[in-house]
Every structure is written in structure tokens, then in C-alpha cells.
C-alpha atoms as a PDB file:
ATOM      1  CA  UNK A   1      49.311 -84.241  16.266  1.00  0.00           C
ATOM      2  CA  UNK A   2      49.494 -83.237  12.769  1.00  0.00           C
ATOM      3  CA  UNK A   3      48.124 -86.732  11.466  1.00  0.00           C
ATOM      4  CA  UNK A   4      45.202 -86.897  12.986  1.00  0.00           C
ATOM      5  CA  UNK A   5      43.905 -84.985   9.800  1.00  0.00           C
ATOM      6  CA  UNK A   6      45.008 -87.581   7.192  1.00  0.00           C
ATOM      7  CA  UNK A   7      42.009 -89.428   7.405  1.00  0.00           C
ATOM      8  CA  UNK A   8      39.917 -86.652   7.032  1.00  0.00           C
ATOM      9  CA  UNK A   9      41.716 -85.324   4.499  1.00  0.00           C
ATOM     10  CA  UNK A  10      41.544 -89.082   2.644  1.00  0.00           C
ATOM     11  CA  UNK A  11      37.391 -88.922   3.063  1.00  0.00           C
ATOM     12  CA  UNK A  12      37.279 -85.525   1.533  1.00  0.00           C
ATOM     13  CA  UNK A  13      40.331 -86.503  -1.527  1.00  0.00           C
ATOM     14  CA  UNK A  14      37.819 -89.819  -2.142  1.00  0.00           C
ATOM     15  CA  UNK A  15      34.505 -87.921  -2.225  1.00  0.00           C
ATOM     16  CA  UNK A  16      35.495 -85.386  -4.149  1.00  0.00           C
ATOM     17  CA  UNK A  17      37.186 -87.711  -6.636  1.00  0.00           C
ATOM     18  CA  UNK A  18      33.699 -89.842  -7.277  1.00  0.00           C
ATOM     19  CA  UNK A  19      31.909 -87.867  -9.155  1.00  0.00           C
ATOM     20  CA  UNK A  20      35.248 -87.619 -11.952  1.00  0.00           C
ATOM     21  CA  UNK A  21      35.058 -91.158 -12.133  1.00  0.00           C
ATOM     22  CA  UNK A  22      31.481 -91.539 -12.289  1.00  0.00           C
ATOM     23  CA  UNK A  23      31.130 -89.721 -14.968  1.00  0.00           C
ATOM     24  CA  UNK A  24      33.014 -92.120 -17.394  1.00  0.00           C
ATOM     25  CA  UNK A  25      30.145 -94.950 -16.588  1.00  0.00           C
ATOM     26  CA  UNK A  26      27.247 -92.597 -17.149  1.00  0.00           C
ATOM     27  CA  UNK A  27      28.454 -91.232 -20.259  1.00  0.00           C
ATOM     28  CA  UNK A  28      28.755 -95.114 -21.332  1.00  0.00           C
ATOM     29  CA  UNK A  29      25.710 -95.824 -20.384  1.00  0.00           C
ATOM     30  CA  UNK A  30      23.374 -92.769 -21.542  1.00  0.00           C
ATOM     31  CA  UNK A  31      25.575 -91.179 -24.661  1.00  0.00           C
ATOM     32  CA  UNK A  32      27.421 -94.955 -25.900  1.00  0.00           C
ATOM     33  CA  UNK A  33      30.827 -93.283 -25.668  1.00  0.00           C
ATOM     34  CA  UNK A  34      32.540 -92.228 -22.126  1.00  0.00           C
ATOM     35  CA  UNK A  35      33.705 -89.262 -23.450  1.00  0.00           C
ATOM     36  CA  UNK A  36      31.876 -86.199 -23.669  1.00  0.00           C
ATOM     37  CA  UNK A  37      33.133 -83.635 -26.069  1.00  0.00           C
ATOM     38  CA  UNK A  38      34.596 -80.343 -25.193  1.00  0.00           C
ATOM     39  CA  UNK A  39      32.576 -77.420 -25.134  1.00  0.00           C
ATOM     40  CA  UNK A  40      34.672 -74.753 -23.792  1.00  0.00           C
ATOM     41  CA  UNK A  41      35.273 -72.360 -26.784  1.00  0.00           C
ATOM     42  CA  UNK A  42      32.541 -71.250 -29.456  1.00  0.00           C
ATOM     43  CA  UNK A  43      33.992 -72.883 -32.216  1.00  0.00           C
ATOM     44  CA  UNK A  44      33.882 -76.640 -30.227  1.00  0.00           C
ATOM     45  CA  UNK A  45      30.632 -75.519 -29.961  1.00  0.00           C
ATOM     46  CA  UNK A  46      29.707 -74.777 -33.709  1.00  0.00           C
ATOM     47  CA  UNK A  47      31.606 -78.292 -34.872  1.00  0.00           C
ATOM     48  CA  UNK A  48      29.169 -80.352 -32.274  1.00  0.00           C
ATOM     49  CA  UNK A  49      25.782 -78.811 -33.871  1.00  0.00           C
ATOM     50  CA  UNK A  50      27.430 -79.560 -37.489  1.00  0.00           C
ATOM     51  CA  UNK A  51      28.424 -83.320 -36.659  1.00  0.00           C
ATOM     52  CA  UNK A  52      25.225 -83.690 -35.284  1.00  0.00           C
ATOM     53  CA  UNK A  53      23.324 -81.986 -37.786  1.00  0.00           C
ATOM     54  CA  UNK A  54      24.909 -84.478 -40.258  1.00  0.00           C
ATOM     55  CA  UNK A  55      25.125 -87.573 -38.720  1.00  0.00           C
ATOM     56  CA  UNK A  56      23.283 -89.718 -36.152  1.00  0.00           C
ATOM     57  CA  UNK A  57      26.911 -89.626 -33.542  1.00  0.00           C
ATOM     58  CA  UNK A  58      28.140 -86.710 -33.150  1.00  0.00           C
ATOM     59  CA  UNK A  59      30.988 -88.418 -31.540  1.00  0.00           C
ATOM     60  CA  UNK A  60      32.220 -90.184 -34.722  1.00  0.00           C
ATOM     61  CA  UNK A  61      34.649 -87.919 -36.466  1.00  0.00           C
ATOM     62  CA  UNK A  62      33.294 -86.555 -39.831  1.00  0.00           C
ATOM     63  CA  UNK A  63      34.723 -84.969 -42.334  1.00  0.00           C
ATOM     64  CA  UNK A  64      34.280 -83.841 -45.713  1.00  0.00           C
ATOM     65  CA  UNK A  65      32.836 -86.976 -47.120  1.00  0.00           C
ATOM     66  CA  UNK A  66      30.048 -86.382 -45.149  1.00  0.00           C
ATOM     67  CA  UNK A  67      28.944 -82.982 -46.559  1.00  0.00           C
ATOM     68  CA  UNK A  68      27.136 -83.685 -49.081  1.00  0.00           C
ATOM     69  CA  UNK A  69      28.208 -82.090 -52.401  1.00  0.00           C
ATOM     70  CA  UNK A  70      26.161 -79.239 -54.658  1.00  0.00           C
ATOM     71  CA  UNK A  71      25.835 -80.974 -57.645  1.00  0.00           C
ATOM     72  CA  UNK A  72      24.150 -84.104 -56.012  1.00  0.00           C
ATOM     73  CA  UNK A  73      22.101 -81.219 -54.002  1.00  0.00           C
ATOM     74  CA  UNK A  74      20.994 -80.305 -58.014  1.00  0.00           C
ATOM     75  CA  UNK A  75      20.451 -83.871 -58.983  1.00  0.00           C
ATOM     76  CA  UNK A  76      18.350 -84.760 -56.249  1.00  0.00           C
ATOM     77  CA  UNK A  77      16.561 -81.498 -57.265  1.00  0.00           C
ATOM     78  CA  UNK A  78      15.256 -82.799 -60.837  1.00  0.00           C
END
């Protein structure tokens, strides 16, 4: 009969599933955070390479404190 196929169709729905789980302990172990940022669209892209580029985590949220300003650019300078 028709339910013969549900536990099939449970083996596939669980293997399938594992690696989306999975994912959140490897990212904990390797990166230190279980969430890896978005990199869909160009500009996601561009903001990853800055944060990084500034700071050790690119997974802490930076903002303008962290760019460092012209006039200590100047006085580092002389």
C-alpha cells in the first residue's frame, strides 16, 4: 500500500537533513562561531574582505571605530 514508502521516505528526509545540522558543529569547531556569513550578493562579499582586512574576526561586527582615522594616519607618519 501507499505506506510502505514512509520509511523510505524517513531515511532519505534524515540523510539529507545531516549535513544542515552538521554544519553548525564544524563551523564551531574550525571558524569559533557556528555561523558562517552570507556570501550571496557582491556587496556581502566586499564587507567580509573589509572586516577581515581590519580585524582578526571577521565575524565580530565592526564599525566605524574601527577605521582608523586620517589624521592619526598623518601622525603616525611623522
Amino acid at each position: 500500500m501507499w505506506f510502505e514508502i514512509l520509511p523510505s521516505a524517513a531515511i532519505i528526509t534524515v540523510a539529507l537533513a545531516i549535513p544542515i545540522y552538521a554544519t553548525y558543529g564544524l563551523h564551531k569547531l574550525v571558524l569559533g562561531n557556528p555561523y558562517r556569513r552570507n556570501m550571496d550578493e557582491r556587496f556581502d562579499r566586499v564587507m567580509y574582505l573589509r572586516d577581515r582586512r581590519l580585524t582578526y574576526n571577521p565575524y565580530i561586527l565592526n564599525g566605524l571605530e574601527k577605521i582608523p582615522d586620517k589624521k592619526d594616519e598623518d601622525e603616525e607618519e611623522n
